[in-house]
N, C-alpha and C. Protein backbone atom coordinates (compact mmCIF):
# COMPACT_ATOMS: atom_id res chain seq x y z
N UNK A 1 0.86 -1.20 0.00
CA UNK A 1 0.00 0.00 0.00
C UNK A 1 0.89 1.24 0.00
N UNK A 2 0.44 1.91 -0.74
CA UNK A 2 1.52 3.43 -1.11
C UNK A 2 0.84 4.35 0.23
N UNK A 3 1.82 5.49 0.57
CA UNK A 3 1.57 6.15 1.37
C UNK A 3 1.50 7.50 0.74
N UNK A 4 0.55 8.24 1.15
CA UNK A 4 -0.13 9.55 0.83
C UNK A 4 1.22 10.72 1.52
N UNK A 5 1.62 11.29 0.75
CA UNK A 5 2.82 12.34 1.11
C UNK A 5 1.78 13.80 1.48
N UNK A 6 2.51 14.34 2.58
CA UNK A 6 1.52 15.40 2.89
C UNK A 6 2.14 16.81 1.85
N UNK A 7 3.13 16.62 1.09
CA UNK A 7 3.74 18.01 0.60
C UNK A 7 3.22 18.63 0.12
N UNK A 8 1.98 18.33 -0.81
CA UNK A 8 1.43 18.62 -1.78
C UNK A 8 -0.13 17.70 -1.39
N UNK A 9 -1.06 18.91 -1.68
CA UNK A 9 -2.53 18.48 -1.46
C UNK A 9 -3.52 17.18 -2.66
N UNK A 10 -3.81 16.36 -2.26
CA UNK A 10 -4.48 15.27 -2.75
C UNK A 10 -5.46 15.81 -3.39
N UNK A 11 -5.83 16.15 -4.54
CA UNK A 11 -7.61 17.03 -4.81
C UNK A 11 -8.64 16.02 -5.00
N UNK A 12 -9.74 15.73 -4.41
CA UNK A 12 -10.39 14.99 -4.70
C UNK A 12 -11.91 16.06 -4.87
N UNK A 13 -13.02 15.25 -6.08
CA UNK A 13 -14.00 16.24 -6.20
C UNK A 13 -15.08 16.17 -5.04
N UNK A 14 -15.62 17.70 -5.59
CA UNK A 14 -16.74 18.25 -4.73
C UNK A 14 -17.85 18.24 -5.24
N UNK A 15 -18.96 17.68 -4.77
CA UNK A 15 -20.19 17.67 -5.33
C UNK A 15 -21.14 18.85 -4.57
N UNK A 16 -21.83 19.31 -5.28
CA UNK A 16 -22.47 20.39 -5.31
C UNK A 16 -23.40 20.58 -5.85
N UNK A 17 -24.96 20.26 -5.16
CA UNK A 17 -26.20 19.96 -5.60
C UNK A 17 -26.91 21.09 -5.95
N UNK A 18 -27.01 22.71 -5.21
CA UNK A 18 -27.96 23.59 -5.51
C UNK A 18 -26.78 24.72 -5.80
N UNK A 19 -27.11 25.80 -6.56
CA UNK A 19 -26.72 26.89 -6.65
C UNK A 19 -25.94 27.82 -5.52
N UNK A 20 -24.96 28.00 -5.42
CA UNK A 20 -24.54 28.67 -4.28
C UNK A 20 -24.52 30.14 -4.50
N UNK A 21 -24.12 31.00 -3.33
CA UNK A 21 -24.39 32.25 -3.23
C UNK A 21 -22.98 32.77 -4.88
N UNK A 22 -23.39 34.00 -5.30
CA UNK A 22 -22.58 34.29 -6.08
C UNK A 22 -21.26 34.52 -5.84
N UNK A 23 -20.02 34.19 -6.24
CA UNK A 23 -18.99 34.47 -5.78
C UNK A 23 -17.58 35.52 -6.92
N UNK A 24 -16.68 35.80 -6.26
CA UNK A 24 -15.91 36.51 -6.93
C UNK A 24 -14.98 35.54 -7.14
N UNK A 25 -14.10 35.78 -8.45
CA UNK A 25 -12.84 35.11 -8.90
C UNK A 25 -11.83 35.80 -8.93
N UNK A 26 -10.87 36.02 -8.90
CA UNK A 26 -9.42 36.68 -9.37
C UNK A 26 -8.72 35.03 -9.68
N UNK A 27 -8.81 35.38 -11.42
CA UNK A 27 -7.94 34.18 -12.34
C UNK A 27 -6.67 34.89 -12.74
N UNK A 28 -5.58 34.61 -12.24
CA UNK A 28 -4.23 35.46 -12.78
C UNK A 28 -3.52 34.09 -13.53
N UNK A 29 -3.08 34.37 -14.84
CA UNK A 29 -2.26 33.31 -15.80
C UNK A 29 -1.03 33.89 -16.05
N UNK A 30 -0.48 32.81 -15.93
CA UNK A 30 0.96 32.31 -16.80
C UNK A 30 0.83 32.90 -18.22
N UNK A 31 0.03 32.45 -18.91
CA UNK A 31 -0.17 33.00 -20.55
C UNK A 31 -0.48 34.15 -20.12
N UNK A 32 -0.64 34.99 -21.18
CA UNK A 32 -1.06 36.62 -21.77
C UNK A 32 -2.52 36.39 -22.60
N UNK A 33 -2.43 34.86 -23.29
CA UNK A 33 -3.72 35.35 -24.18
C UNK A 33 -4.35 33.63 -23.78
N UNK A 34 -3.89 32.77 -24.16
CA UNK A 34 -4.38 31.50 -24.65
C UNK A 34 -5.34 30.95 -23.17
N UNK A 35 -4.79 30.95 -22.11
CA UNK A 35 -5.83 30.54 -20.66
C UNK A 35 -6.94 31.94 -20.34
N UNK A 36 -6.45 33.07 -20.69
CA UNK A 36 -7.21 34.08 -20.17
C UNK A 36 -8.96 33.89 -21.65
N UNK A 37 -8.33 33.23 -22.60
CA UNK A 37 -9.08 33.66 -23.58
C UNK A 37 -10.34 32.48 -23.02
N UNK A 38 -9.44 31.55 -22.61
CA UNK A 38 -10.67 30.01 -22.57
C UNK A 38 -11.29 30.50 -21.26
N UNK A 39 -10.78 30.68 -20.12
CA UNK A 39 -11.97 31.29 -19.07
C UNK A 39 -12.37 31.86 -19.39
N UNK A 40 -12.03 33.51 -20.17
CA UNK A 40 -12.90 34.39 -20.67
C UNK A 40 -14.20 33.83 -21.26
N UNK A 41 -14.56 32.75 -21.50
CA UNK A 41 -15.64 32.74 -22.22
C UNK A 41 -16.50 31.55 -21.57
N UNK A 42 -16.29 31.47 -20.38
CA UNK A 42 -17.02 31.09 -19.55
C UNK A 42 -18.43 31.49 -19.32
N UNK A 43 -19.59 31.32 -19.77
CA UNK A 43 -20.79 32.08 -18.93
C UNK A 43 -21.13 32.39 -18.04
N UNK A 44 -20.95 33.41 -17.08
CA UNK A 44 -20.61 33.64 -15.75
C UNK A 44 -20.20 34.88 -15.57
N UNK A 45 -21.18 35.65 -15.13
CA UNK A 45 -21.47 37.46 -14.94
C UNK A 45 -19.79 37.70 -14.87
N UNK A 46 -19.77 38.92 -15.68
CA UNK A 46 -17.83 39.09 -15.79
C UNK A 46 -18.23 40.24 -14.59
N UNK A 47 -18.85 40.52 -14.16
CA UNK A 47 -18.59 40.62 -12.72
C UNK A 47 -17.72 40.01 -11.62
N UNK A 48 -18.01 38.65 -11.57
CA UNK A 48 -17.99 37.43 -11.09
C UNK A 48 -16.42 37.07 -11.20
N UNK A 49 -16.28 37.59 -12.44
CA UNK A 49 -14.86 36.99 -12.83
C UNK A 49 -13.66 37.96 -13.23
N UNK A 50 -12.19 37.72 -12.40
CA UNK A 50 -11.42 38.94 -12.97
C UNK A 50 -10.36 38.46 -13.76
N UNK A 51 -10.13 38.64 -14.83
CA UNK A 51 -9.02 37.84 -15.52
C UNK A 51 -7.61 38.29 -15.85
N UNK A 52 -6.38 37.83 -15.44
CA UNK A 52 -5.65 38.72 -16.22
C UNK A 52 -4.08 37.30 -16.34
N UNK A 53 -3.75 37.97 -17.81
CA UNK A 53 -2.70 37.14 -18.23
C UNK A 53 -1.29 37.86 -17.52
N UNK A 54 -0.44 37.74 -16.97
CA UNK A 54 0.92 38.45 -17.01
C UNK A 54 1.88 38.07 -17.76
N UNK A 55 1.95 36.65 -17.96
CA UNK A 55 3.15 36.28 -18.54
C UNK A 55 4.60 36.03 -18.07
N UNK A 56 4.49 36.02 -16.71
CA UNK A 56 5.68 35.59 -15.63
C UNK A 56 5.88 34.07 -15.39
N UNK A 57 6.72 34.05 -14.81
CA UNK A 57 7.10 32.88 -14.41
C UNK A 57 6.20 32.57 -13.00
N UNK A 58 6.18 31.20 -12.46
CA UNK A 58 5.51 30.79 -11.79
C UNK A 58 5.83 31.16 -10.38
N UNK A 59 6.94 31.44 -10.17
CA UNK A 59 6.86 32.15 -8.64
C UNK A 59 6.68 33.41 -8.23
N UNK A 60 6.92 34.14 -9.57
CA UNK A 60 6.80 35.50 -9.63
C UNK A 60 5.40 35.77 -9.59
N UNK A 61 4.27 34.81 -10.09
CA UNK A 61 2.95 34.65 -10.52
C UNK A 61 2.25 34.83 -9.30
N UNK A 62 2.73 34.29 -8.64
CA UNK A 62 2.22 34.33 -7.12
C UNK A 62 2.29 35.69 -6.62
N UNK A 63 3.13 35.83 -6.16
CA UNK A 63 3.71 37.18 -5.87
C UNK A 63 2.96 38.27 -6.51
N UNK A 64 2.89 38.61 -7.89
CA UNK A 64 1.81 39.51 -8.65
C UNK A 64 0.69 39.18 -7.97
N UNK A 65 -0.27 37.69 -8.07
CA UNK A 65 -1.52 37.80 -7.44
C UNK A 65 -1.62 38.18 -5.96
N UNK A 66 -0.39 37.87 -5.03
CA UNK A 66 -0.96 38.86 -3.64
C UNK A 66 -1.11 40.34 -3.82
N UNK A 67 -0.38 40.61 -4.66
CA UNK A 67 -0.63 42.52 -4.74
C UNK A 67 -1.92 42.68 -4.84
N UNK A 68 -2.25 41.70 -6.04
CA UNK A 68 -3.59 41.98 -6.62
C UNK A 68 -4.67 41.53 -5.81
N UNK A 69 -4.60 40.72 -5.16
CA UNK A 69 -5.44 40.08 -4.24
C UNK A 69 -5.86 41.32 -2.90
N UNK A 70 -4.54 41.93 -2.58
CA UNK A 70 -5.10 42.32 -1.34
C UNK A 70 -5.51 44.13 -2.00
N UNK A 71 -5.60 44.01 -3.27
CA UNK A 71 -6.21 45.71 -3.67
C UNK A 71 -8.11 45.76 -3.67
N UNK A 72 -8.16 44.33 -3.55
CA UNK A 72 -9.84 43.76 -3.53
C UNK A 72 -9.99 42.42 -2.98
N UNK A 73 -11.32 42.56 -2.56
CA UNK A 73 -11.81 40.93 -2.21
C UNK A 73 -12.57 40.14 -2.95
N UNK A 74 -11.96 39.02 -2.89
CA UNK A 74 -12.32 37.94 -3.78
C UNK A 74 -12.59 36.52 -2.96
N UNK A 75 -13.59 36.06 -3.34
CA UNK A 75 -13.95 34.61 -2.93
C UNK A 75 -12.98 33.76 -3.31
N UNK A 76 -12.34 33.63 -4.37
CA UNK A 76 -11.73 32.58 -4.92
C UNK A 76 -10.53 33.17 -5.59
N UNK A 77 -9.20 32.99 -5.31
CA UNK A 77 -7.79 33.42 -5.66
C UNK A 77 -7.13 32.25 -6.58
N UNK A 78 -7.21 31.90 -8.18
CA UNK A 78 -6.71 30.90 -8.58
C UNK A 78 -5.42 31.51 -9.49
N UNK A 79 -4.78 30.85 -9.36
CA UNK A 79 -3.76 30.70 -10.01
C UNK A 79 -3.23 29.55 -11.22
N UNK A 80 -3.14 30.12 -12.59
CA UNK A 80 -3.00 28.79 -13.61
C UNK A 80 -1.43 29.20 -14.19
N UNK A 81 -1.02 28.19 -14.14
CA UNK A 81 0.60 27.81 -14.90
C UNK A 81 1.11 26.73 -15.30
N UNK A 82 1.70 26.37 -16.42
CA UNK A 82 2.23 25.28 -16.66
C UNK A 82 3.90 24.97 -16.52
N UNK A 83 3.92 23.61 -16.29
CA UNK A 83 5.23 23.48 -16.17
C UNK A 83 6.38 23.91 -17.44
N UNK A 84 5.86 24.05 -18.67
CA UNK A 84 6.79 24.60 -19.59
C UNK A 84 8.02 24.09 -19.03
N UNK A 85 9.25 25.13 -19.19
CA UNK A 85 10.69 24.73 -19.48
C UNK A 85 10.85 25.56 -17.74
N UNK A 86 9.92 26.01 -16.83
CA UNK A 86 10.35 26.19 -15.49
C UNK A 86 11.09 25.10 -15.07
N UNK A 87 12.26 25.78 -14.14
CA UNK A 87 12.56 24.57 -13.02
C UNK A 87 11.91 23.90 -12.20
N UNK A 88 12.24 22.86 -11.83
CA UNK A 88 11.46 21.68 -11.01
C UNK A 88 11.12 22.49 -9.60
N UNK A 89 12.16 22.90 -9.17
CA UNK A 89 11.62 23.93 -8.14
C UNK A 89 11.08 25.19 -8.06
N UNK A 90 11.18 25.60 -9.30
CA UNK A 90 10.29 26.87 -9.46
C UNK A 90 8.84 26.98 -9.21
N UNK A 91 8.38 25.56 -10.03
CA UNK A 91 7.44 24.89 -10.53
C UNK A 91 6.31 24.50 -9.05
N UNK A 92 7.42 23.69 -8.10
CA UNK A 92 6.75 22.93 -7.24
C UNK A 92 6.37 24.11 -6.06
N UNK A 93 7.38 24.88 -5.97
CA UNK A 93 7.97 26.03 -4.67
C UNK A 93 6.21 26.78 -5.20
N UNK A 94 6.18 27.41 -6.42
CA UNK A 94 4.73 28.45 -6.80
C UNK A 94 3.65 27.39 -6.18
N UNK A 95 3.73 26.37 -6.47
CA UNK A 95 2.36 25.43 -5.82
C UNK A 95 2.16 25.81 -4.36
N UNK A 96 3.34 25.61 -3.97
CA UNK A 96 3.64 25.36 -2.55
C UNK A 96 3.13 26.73 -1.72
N UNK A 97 3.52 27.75 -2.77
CA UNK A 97 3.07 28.85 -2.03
C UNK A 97 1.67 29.30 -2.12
N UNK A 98 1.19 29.06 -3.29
CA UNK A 98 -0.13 28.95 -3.03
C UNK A 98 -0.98 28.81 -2.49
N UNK A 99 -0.66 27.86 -1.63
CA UNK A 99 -1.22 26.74 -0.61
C UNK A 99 -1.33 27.62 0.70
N UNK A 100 -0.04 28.16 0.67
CA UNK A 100 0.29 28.94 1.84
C UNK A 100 -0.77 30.22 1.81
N UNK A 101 -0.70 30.71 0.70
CA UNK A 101 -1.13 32.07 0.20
C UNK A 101 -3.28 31.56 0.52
N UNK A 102 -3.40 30.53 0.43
CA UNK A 102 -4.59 30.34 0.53
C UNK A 102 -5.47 30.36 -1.14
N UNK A 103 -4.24 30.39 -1.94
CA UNK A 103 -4.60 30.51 -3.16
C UNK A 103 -5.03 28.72 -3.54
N UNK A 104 -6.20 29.01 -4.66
CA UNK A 104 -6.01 27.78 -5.35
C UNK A 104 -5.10 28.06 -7.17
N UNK A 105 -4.54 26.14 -7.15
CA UNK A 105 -3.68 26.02 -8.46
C UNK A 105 -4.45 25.61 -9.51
N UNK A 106 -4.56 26.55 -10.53
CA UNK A 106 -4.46 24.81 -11.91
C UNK A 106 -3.60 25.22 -12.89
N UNK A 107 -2.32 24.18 -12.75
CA UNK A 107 -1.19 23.47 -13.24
C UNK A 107 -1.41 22.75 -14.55
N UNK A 108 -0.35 22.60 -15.01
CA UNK A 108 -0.32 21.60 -16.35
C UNK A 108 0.83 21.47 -16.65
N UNK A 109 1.07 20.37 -16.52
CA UNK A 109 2.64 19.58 -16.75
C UNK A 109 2.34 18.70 -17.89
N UNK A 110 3.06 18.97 -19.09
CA UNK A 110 3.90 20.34 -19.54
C UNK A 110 2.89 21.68 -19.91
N UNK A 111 1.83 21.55 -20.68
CA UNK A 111 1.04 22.10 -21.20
C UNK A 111 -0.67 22.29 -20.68
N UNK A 112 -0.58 23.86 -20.78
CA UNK A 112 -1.82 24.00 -20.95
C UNK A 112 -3.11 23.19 -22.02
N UNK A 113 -2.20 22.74 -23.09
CA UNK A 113 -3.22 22.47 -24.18
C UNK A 113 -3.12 21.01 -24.01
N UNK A 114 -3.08 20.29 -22.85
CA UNK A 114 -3.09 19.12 -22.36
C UNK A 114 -4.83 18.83 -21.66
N UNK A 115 -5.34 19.96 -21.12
CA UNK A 115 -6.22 20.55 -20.50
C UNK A 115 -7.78 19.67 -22.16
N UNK A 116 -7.19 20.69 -23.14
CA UNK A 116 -7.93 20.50 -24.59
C UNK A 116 -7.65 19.15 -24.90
N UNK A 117 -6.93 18.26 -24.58
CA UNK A 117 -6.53 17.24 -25.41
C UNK A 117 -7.32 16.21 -24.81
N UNK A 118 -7.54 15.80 -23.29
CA UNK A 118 -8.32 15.49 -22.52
C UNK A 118 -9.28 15.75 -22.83
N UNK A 119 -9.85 16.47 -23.71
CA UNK A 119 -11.62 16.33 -24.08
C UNK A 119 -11.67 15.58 -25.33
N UNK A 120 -10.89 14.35 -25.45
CA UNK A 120 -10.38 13.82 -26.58
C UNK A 120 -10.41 12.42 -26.54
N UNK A 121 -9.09 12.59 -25.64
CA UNK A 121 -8.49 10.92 -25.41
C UNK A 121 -8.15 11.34 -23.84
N UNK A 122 -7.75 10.41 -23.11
CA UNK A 122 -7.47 9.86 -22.19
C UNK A 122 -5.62 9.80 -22.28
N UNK A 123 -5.09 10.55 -21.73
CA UNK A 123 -3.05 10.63 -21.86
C UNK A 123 -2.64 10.66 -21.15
N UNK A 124 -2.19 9.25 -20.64
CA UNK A 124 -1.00 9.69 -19.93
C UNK A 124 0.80 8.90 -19.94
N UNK A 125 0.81 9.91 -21.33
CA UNK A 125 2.14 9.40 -21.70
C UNK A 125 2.60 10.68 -21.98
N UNK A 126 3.32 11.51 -21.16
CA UNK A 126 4.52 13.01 -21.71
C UNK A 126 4.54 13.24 -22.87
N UNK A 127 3.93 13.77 -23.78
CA UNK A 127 4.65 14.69 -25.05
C UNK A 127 4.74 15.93 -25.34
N UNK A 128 5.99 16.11 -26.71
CA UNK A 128 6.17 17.75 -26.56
C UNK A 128 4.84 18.69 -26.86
N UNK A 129 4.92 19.98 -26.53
CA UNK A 129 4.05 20.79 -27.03
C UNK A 129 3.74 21.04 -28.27
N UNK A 130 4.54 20.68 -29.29
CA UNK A 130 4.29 20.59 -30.67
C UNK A 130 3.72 19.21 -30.91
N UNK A 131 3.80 18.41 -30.21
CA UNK A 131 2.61 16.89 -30.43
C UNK A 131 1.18 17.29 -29.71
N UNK A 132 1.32 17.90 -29.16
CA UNK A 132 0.05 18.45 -28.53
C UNK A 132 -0.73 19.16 -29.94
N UNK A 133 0.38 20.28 -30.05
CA UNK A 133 -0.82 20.97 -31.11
C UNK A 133 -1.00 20.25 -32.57
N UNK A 134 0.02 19.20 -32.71
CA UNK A 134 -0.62 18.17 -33.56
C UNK A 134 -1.56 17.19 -33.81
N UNK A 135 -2.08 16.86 -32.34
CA UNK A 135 -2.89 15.71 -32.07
C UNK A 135 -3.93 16.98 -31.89
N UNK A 136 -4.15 17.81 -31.19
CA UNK A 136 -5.69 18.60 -31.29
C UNK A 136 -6.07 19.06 -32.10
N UNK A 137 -4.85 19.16 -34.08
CA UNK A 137 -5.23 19.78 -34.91
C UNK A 137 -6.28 18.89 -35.78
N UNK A 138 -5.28 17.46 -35.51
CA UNK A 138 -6.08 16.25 -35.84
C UNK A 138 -7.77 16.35 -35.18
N UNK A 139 -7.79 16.25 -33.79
CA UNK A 139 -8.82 15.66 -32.88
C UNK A 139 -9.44 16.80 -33.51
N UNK A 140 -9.56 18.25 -33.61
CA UNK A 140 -10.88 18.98 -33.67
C UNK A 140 -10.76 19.70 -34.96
N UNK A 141 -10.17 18.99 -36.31
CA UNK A 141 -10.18 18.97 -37.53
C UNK A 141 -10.27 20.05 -38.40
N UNK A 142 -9.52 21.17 -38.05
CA UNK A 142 -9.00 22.45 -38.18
C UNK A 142 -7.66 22.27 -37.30
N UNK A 143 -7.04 23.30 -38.26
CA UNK A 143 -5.67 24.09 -37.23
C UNK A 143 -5.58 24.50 -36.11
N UNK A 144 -5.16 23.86 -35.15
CA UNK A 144 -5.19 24.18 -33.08
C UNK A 144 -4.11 25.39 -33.48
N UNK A 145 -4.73 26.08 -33.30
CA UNK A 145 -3.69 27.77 -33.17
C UNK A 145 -4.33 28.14 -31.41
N UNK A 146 -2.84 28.51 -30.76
CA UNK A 146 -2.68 28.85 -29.82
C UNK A 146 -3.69 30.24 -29.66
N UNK A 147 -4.02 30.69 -28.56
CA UNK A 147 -4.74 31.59 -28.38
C UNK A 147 -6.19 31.98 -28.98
N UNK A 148 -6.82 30.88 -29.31
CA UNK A 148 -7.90 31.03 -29.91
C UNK A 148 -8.65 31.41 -29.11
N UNK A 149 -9.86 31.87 -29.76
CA UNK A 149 -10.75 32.56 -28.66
C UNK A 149 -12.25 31.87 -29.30
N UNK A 150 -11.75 30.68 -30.04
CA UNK A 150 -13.10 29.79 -29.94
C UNK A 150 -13.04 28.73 -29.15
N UNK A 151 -11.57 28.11 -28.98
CA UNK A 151 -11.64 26.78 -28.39
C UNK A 151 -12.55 26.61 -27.30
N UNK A 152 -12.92 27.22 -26.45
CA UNK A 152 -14.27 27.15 -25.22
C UNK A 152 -15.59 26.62 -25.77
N UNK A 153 -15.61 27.18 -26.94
CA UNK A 153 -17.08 26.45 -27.52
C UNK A 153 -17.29 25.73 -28.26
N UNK A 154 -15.36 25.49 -28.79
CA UNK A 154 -15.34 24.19 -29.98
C UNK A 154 -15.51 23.24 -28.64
N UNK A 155 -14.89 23.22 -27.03
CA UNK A 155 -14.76 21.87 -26.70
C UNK A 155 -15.74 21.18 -25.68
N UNK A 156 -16.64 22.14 -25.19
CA UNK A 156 -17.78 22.87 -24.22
C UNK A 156 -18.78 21.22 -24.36
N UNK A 157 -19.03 20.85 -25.50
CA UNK A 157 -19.78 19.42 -25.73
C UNK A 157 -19.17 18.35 -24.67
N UNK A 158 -17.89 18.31 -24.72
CA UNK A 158 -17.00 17.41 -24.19
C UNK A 158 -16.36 17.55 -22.97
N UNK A 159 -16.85 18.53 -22.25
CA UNK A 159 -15.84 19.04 -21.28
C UNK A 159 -16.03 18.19 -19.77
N UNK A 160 -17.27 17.12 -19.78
CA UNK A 160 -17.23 15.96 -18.77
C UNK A 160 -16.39 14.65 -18.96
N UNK A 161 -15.95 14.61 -20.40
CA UNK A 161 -15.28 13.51 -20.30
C UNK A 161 -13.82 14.18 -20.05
N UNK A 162 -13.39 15.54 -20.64
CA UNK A 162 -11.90 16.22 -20.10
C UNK A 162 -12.01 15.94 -18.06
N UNK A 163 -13.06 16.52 -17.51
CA UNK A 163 -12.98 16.29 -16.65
C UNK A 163 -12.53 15.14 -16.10
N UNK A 164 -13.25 13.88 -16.29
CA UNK A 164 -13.40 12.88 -15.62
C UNK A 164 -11.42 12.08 -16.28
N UNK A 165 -11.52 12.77 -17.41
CA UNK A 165 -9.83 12.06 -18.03
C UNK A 165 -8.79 12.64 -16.75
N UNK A 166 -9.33 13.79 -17.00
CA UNK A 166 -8.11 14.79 -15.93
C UNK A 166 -7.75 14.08 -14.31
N UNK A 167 -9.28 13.63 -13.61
CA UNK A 167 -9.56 12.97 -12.64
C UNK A 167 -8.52 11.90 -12.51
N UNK A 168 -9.02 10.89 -13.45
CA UNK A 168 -7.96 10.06 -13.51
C UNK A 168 -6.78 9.97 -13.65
N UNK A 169 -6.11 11.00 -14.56
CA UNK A 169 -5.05 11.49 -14.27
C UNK A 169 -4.14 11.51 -13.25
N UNK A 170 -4.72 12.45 -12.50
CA UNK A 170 -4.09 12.71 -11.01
C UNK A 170 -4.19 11.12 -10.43
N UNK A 171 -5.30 10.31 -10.09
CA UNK A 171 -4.82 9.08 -9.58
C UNK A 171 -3.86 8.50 -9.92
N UNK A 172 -3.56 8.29 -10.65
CA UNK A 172 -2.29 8.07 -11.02
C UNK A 172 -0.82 8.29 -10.49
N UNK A 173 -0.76 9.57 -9.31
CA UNK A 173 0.00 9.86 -9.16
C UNK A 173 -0.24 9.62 -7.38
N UNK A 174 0.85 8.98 -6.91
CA UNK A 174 0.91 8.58 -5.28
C UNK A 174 2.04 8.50 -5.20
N UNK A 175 2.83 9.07 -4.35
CA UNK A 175 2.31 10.65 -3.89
C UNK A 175 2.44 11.15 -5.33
N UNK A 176 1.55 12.70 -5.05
CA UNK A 176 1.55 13.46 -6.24
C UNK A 176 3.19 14.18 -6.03
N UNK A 177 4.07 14.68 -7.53
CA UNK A 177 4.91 15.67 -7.44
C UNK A 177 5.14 16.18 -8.71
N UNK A 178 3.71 17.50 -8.68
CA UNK A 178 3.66 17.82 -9.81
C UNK A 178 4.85 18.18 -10.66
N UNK A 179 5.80 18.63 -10.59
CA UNK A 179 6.74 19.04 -11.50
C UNK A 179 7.37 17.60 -12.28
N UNK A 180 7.45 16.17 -11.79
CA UNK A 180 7.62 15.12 -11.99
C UNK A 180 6.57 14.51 -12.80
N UNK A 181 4.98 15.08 -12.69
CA UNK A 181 4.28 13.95 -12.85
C UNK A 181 3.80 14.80 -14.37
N UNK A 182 4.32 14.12 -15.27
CA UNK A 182 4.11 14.35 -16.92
C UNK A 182 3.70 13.12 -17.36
N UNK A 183 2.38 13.13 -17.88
CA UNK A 183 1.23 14.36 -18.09
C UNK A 183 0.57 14.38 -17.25
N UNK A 184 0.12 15.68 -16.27
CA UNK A 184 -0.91 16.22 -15.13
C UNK A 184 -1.49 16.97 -14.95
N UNK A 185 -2.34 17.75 -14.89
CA UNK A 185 -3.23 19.08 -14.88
C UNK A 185 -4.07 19.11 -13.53
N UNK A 186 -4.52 19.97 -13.00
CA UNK A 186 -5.47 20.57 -11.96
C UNK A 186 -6.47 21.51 -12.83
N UNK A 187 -6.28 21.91 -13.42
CA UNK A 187 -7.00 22.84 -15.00
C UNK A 187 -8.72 22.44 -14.19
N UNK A 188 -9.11 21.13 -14.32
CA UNK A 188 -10.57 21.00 -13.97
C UNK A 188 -11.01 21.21 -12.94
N UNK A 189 -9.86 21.68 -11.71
CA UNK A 189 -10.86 22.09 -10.62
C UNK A 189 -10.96 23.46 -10.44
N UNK A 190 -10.32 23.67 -11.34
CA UNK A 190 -10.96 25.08 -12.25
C UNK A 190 -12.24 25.35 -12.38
N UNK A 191 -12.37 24.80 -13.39
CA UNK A 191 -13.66 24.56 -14.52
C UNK A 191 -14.65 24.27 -13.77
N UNK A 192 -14.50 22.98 -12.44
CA UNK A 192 -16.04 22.59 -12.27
C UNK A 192 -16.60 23.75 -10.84
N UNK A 193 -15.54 24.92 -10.58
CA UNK A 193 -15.72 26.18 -9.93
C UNK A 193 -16.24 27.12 -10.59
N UNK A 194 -16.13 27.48 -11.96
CA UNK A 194 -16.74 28.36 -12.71
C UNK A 194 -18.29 27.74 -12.97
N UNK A 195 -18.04 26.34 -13.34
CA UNK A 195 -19.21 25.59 -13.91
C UNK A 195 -20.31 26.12 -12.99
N UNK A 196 -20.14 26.13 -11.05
CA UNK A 196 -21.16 26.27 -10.53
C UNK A 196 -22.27 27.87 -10.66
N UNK A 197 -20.93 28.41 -11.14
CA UNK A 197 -21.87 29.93 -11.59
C UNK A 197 -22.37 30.38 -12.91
N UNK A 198 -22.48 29.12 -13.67
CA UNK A 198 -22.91 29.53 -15.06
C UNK A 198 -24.53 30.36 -14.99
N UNK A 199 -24.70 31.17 -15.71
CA UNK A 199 -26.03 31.59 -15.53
C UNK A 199 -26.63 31.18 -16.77
């Protein structure tokens, strides 16, 4: 029997039967355009939701969202980054602080567009980011160009089986260590947080 490492938090889902009170988001990304564009088009009063890309690195990411965090209040402080070409400790240390920060993560080792590919197939075998945007150019039969600002509603049909792929995913990993564990995402406990405020 494997033993559960406390370094890093276990996510397991939340079920959530009635509508809850409305809440605030502050989503700060790693990207500039490509994650800000796919929440952006979330249905969900942009009240509700504050988005912004910086384009930093992952520890620095943090750091930007406390500024931003403590200029307003927000229900929900998430933070999205992928492992890209960060260091292993860059990578793990931004999680870590998160945690601390009271922030929530969604990660993607290596890729964000691992997140899209999962509403597809089921992966968990590491490949580069250019096999990524090869296999989603295939899977959704047009050109996967980065930063689109349709992909939300090309993948919106499918986005319970991304979930439930992603799910499995993470089992997979005992103990979890995200910067190690290629291919991995948190991306959906994202999603099924926005999901509850769709109007």
């Amino acid at each position: 029997m494997s033993r559960k490492s406390n370094t890093f938090r276990s996510y397991s889902p939340r079920k959530i039967n009635t509508r809850e009170v409305r809440q605030r988001f502050l989503i700060v990304c790693e990207g500039e355009e490509t994650e800000p564009n796919y929440f952006g088009n979330f249905r969900v009063p942009k009240i509700v939701i504050h988005i912004q890309g910086l384009g930093k690195n992952p520890t620095n990411l943090v750091k930007e969202i406390k500024k931003l965090r403590d200029k307003e209040d927000y229900d929900q402080v998430w933070c999205v980054f992928d492992r890209d070409s960060w260091t292993a400790n860059d990578f793990n240390s931004a999680i870590l602080k998160t945690q601390q920060e009271n922030f929530k993560v969604a990660y993607s080792n290596e890729a964000f567009e691992l997140w899209y590919l999962l509403h597809f197939d089921f992966v968990n075998t590491g490949i580069s980011r250019k096999n990524y945007e090869e296999k989603l150019t295939k899977r959704l039969g047009y050109k996967y160009q980065k930063n689109s600002d349709s992909i939300y509603n090309d993948l919106i049909d499918k986005q319970n089986t991304a979930i439930k792929n992603a799910e499995n995913l993470l089992k997979q990993y005992d103990p979890q260590n995200p910067a190690k564990d290629n291919p991995s995402t948190t991306v959906h406990l994202l999603v099924k947080e926005l999901n509850r405020f769709i109007t």
